[in-house]
Protein backbone atom coordinates (compact mmCIF):
# COMPACT_ATOMS: atom_id res chain seq x y z
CA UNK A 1 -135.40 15.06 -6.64
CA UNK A 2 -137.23 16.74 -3.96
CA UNK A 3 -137.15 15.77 0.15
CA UNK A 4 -140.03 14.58 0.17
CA UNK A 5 -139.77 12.22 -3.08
CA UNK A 6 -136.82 11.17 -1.17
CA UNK A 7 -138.22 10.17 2.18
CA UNK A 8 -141.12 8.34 -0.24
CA UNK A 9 -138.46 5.89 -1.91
CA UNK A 10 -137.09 5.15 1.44
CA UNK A 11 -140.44 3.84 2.58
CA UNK A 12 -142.23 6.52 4.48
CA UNK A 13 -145.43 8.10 3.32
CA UNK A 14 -145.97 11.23 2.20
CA UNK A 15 -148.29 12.66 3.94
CA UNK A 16 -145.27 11.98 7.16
CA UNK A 17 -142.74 12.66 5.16
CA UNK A 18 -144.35 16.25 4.38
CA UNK A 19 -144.87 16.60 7.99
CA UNK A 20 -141.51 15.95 8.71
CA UNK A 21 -140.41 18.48 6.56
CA UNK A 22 -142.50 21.03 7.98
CA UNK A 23 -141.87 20.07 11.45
CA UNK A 24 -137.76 20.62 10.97
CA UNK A 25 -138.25 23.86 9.01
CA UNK A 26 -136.87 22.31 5.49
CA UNK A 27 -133.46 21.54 7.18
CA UNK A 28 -132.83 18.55 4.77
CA UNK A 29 -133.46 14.57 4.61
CA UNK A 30 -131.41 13.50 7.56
CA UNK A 31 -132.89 15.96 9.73
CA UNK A 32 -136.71 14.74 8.55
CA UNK A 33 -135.46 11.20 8.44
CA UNK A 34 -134.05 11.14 12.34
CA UNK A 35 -137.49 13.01 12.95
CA UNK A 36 -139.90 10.33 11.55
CA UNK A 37 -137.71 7.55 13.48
CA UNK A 38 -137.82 9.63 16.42
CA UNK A 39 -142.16 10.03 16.26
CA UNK A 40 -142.35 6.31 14.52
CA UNK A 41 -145.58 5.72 16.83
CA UNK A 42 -146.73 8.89 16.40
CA UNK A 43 -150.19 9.44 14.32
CA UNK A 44 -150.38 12.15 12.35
CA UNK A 45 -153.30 15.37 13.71
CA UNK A 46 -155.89 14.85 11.83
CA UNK A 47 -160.07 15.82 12.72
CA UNK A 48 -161.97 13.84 14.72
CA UNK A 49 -165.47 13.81 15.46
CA UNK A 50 -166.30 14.04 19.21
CA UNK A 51 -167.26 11.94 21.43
CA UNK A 52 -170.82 10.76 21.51
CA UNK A 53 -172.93 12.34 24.25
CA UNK A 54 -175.06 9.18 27.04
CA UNK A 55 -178.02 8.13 25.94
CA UNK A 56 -180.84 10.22 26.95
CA UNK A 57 -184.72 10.19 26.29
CA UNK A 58 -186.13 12.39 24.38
CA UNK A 59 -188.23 14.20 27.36
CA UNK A 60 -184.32 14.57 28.48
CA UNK A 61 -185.50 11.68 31.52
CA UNK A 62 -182.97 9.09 32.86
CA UNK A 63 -182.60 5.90 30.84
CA UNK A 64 -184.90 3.43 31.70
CA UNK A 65 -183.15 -0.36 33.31
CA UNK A 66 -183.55 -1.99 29.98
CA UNK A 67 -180.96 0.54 28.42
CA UNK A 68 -179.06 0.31 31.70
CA UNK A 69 -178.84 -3.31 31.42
CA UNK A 70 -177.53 -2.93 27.64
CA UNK A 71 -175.39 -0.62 28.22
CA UNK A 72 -173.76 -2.67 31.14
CA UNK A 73 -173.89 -5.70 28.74
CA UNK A 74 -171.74 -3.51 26.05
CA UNK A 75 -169.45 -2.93 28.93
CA UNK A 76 -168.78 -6.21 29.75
CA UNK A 77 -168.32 -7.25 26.02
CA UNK A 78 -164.74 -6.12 24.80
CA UNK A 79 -164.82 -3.39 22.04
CA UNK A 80 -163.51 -4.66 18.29
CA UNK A 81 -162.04 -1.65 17.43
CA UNK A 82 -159.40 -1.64 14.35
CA UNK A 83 -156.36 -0.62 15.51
CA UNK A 84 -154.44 -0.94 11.91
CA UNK A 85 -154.29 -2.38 8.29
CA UNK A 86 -152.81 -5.41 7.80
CA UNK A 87 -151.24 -6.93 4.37
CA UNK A 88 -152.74 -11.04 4.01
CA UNK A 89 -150.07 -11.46 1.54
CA UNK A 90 -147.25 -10.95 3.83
CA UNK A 91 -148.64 -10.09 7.06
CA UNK A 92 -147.38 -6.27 7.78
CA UNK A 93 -148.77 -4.33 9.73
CA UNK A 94 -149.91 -0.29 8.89
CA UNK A 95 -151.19 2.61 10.73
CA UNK A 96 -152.52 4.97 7.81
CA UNK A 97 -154.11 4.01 4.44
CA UNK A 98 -151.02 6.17 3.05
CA UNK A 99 -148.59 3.60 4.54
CA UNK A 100 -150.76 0.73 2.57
CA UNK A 101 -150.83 2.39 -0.48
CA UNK A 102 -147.07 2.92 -0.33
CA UNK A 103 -146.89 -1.08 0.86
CA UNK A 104 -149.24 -2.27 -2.48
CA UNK A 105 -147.66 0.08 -5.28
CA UNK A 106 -143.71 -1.17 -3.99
CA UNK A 107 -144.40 -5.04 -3.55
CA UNK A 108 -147.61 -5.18 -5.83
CA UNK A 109 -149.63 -6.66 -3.01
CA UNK A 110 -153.18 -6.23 -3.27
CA UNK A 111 -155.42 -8.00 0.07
CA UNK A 112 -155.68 -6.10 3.10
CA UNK A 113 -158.05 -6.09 5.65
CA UNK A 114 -158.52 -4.36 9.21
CA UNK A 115 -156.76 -5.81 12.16
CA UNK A 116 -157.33 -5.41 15.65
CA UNK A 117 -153.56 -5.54 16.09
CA UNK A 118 -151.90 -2.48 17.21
CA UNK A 119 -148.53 -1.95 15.59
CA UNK A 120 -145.92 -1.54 17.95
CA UNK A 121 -143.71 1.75 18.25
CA UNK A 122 -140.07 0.97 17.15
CA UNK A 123 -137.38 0.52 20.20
CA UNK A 124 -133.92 2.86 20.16
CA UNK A 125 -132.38 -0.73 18.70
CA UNK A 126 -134.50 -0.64 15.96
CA UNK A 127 -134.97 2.83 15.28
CA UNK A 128 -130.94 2.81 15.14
CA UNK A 129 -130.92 -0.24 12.70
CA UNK A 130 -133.42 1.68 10.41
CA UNK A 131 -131.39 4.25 9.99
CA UNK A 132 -128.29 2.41 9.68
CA UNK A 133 -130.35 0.71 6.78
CA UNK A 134 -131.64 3.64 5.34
CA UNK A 135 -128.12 5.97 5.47
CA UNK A 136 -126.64 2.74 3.81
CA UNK A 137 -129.09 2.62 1.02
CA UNK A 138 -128.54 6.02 0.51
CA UNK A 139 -124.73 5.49 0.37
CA UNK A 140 -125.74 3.08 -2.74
CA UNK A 141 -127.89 5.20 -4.76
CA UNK A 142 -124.79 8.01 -4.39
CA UNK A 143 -122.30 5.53 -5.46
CA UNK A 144 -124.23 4.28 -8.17
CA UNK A 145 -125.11 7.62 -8.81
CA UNK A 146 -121.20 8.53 -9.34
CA UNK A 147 -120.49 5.30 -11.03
CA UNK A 148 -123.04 5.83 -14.04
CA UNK A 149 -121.85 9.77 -14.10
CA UNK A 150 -117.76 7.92 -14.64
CA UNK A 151 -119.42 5.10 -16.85
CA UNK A 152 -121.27 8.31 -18.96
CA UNK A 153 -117.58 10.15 -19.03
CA UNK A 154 -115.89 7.41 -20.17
CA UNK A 155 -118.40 6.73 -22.96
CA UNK A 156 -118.47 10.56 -23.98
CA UNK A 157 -114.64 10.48 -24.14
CA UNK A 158 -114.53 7.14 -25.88
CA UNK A 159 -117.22 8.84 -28.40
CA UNK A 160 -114.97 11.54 -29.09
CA UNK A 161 -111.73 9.92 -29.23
CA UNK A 162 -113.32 7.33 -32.01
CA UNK A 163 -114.62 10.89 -34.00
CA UNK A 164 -111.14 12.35 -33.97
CA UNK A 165 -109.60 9.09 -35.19
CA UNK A 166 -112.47 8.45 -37.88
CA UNK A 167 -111.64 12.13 -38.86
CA UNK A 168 -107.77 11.55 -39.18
CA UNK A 169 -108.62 8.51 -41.31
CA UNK A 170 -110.81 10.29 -43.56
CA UNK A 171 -108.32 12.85 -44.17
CA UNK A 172 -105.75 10.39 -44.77
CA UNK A 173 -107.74 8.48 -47.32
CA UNK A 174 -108.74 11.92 -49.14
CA UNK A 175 -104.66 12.80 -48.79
CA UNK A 176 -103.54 9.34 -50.58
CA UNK A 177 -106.46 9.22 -52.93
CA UNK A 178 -105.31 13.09 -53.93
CA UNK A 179 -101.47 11.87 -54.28
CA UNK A 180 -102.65 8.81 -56.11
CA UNK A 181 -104.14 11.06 -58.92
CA UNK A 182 -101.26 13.51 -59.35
CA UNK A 183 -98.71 10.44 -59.50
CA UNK A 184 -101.59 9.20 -62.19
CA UNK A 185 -101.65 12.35 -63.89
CA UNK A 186 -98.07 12.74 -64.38
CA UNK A 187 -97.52 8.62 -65.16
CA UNK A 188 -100.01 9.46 -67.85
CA UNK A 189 -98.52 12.98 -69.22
CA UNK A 190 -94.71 10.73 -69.16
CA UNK A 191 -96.41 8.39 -71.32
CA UNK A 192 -97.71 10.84 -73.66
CA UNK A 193 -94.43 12.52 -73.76
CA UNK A 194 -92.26 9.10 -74.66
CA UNK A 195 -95.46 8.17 -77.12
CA UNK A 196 -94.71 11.68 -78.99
CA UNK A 197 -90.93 11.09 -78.67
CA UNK A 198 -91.46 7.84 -80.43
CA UNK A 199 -93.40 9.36 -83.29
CA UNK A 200 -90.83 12.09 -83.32
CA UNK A 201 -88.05 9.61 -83.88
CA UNK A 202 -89.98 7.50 -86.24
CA UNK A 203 -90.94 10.28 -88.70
CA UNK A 204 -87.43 11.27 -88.49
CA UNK A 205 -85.91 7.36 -89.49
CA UNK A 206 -88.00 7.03 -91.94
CA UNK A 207 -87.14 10.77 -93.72
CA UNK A 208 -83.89 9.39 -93.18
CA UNK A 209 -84.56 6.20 -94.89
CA UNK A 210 -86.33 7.98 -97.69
CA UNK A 211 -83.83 10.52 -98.22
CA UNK A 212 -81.48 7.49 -98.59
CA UNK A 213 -83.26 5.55 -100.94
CA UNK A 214 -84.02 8.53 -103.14
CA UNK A 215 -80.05 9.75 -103.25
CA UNK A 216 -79.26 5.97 -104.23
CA UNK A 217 -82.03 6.18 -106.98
CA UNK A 218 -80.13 8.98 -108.71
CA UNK A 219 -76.58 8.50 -108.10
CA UNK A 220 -77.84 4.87 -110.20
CA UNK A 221 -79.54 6.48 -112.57
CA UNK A 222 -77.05 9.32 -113.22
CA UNK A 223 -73.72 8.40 -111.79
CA UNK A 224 -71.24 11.65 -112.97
CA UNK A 225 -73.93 14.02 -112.26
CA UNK A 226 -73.87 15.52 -108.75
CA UNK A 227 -76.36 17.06 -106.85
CA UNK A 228 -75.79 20.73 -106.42
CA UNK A 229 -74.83 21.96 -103.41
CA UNK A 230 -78.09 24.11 -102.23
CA UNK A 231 -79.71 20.90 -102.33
CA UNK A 232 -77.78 19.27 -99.85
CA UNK A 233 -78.01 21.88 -97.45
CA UNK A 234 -81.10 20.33 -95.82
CA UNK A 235 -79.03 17.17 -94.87
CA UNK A 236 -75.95 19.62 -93.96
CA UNK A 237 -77.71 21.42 -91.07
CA UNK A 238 -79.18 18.29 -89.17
CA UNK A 239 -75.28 17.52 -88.70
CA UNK A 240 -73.73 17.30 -85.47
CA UNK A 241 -72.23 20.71 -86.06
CA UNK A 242 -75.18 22.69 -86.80
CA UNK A 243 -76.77 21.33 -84.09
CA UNK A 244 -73.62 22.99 -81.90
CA UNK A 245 -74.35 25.97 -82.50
CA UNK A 246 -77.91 25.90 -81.98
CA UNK A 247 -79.07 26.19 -77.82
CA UNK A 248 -79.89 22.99 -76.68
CA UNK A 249 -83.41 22.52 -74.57
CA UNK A 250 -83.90 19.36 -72.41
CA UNK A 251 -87.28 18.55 -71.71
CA UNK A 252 -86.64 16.26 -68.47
CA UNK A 253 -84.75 17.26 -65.26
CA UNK A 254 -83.07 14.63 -63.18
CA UNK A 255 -83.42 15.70 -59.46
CA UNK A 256 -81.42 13.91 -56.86
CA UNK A 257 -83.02 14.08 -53.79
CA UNK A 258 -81.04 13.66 -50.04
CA UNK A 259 -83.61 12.38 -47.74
CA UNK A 260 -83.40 13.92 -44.22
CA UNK A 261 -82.52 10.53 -42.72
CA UNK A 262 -78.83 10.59 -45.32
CA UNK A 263 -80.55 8.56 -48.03
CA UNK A 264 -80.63 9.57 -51.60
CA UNK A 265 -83.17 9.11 -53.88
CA UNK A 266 -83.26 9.71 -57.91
CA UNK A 267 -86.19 10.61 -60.07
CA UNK A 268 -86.89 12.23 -63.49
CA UNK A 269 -89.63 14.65 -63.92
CA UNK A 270 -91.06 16.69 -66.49
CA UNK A 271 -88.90 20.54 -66.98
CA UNK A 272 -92.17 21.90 -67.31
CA UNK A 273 -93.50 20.00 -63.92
CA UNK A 274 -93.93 22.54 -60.64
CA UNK A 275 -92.01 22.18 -57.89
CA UNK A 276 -94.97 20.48 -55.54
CA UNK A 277 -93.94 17.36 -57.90
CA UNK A 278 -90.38 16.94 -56.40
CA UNK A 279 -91.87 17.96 -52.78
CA UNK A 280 -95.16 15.18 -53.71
CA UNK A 281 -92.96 12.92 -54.32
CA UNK A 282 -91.21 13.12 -50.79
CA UNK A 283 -93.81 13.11 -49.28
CA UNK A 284 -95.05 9.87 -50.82
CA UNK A 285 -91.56 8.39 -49.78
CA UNK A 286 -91.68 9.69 -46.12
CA UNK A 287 -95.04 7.67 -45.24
CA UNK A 288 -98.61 8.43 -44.73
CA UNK A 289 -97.61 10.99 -41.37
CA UNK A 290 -94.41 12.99 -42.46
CA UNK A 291 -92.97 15.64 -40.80
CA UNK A 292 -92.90 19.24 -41.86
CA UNK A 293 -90.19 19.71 -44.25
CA UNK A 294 -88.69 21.70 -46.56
CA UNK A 295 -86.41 21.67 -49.58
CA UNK A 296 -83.18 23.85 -50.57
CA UNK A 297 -80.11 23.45 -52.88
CA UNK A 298 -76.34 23.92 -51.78
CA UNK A 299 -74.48 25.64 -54.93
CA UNK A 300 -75.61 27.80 -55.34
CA UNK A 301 -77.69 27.48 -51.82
CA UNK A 302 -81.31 28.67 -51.86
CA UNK A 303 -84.02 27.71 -49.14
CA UNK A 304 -87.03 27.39 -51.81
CA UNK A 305 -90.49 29.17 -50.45
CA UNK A 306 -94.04 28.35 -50.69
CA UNK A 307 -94.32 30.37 -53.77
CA UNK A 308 -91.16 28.46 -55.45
CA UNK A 309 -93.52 25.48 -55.51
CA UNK A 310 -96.21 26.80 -58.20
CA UNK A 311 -92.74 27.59 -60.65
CA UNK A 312 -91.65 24.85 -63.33
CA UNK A 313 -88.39 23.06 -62.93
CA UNK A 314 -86.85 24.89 -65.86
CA UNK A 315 -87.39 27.86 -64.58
CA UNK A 316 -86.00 27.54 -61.00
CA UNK A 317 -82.41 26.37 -62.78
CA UNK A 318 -83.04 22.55 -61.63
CA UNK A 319 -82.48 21.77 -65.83
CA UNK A 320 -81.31 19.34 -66.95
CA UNK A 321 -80.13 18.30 -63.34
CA UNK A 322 -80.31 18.57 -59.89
CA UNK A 323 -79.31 18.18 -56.39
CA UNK A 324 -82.17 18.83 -53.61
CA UNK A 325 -81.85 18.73 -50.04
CA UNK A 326 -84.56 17.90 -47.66
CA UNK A 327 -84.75 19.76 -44.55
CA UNK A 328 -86.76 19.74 -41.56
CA UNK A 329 -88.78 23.22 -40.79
CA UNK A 330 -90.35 24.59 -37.47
């Protein structure tokens, strides 16, 4: 806002307030302010016309007695000059059509008429109590000034704390609908697995049961007969001592799991399942915000990497069992 807007909102005019300005060489408001207080009955220069020249004849002869005797008459008779504008709605007074213009577009007054009234220059009192007003309204439009620039600030940091939290959310709700799948996923693949076992097992009772049935049938049928032995070799290596000497594979690992707060925890996962399943599933058990952590094993000890998470079970030597230890990293 310029100086001269400035001096307008307090109530001057502009055409003084750009005198003012002119008249203290652009040395701010208060300098223009204590200027215009200073020169308050002051009119501004403007062009006159002069003065108009005693009646004369037009032979250039002296006036005759009859002009004389008017122009003593207009002497006597006191002159109705207009000294100033005055408001009929609330009675102020004004020196320049400026001033009334000011006056009509602040309080929306509209009637004014001419007034023989002169307005009187302002005494040092009031002079000092206008500018005690004016510094003090000043004083208010700066405070309220820094109070909607605090007000803004607040709002702005409000605004961006309530963006960082809705973030955070949203990447906690992406986090736990991501964990909800994989725990979905494997829930699904365990079923899978025990609904194959089951068939396994089935098929097998009921070769068993029709192997049985069958050698009944003949040993009924033909009671001194036996069956030779090549025959019987089918039913000789699914015994318990065939089965010795043939390597064993497990197809589930059972990881025991020591929280970092001394707790243990017990789960079974898939041999074929990575690694990111055991750490998953402490995560899931350490709450929506864990802490960085990291797993190892004691015997023999080994700190497992970020590339140890993308290996199976089976293959990292945690089958058929194992003992995990969660640790806290930097």
């Amino acid at each position: 806002m310029s100086d001269i807007q400035t001096l307008m909102d307090m109530g001057f005019p502009k055409e003084r307030a750009e005198r003012a300005i002119q008249v203290t060489n652009n040395k701010g408001v208060e300098a223009a302010m204590e200027w215009l207080l200073a020169h308050a009955d002051e009119d501004i220069p403007s062009s006159s016309s002069g003065a108009s020249s005693a009646p004369a004849t037009e032979d250039g002869a002296a006036p005759t007695e009859a002009s004389a005797a008017a122009a003593a008459a207009a002497a006597d008779e006191p002159a109705q000059v207009a000294k100033s504008l005055k408001c009929d709605e609330c009675g102020k007074l004004f020196k320049s059509q400026e001033e009334v213009e000011f006056h009509a577009a602040k309080t929306q007054h509209s009637s004014f008429s001419e007034s023989t009234e002169e307005k009187k220059p302002l005494t040092e009192e009031e002079k000092k109590a206008q500018l005690a007003l004016l510094e003090d309204k000043m004083k208010r439009k700066r405070q309220e000034r820094e109070e909607n620039e605090k007000k803004e600030a607040l709002e702005r940091e409000r605004l961006r704390i309530k963006s960082g939290k809705d973030m955070l959310e949203a990447k906690r709700k992406m986090e736990e609908q991501e964990m909800k799948k994989i725990m979905d996923q494997r829930r699904r693949e365990k079923a899978e697995e025990k609904t194959a076992r089951d068939r396994v097992k089935a098929q097998i009772e009921a070769d068993k049961a029709a192997r049985r049935a069958k050698q009944a049938g003949e040993t009924a049928t033909s009671p001194v007969q036996s069956p030779p032995p090549q025959l019987s070799s089918p039913v000789v290596s699914s015994s318990p001592a065939a089965a010795t000497s043939a390597p064993k594979t497990y197809t589930n690992a059972r990881i025991q799991v020591r929280m970092l707060d001394g707790t243990t925890l017990v789960e079974t996962f898939d041999a074929k399942e990575q690694l990111a399943a055991v750490r998953l599933f402490v995560q899931l058990k350490l709450g929506p915000n864990p802490v960085p952590f990291g797993l190892m094993t004691t015997f023999p000890r080994k700190v497992f990497t970020a590339e140890d998470f993308d290996t199976p079970l089976e293959k990292l030597g945690l089958v058929p069992s194992a003992v995990l230890i969660v640790t806290k990293t930097p």
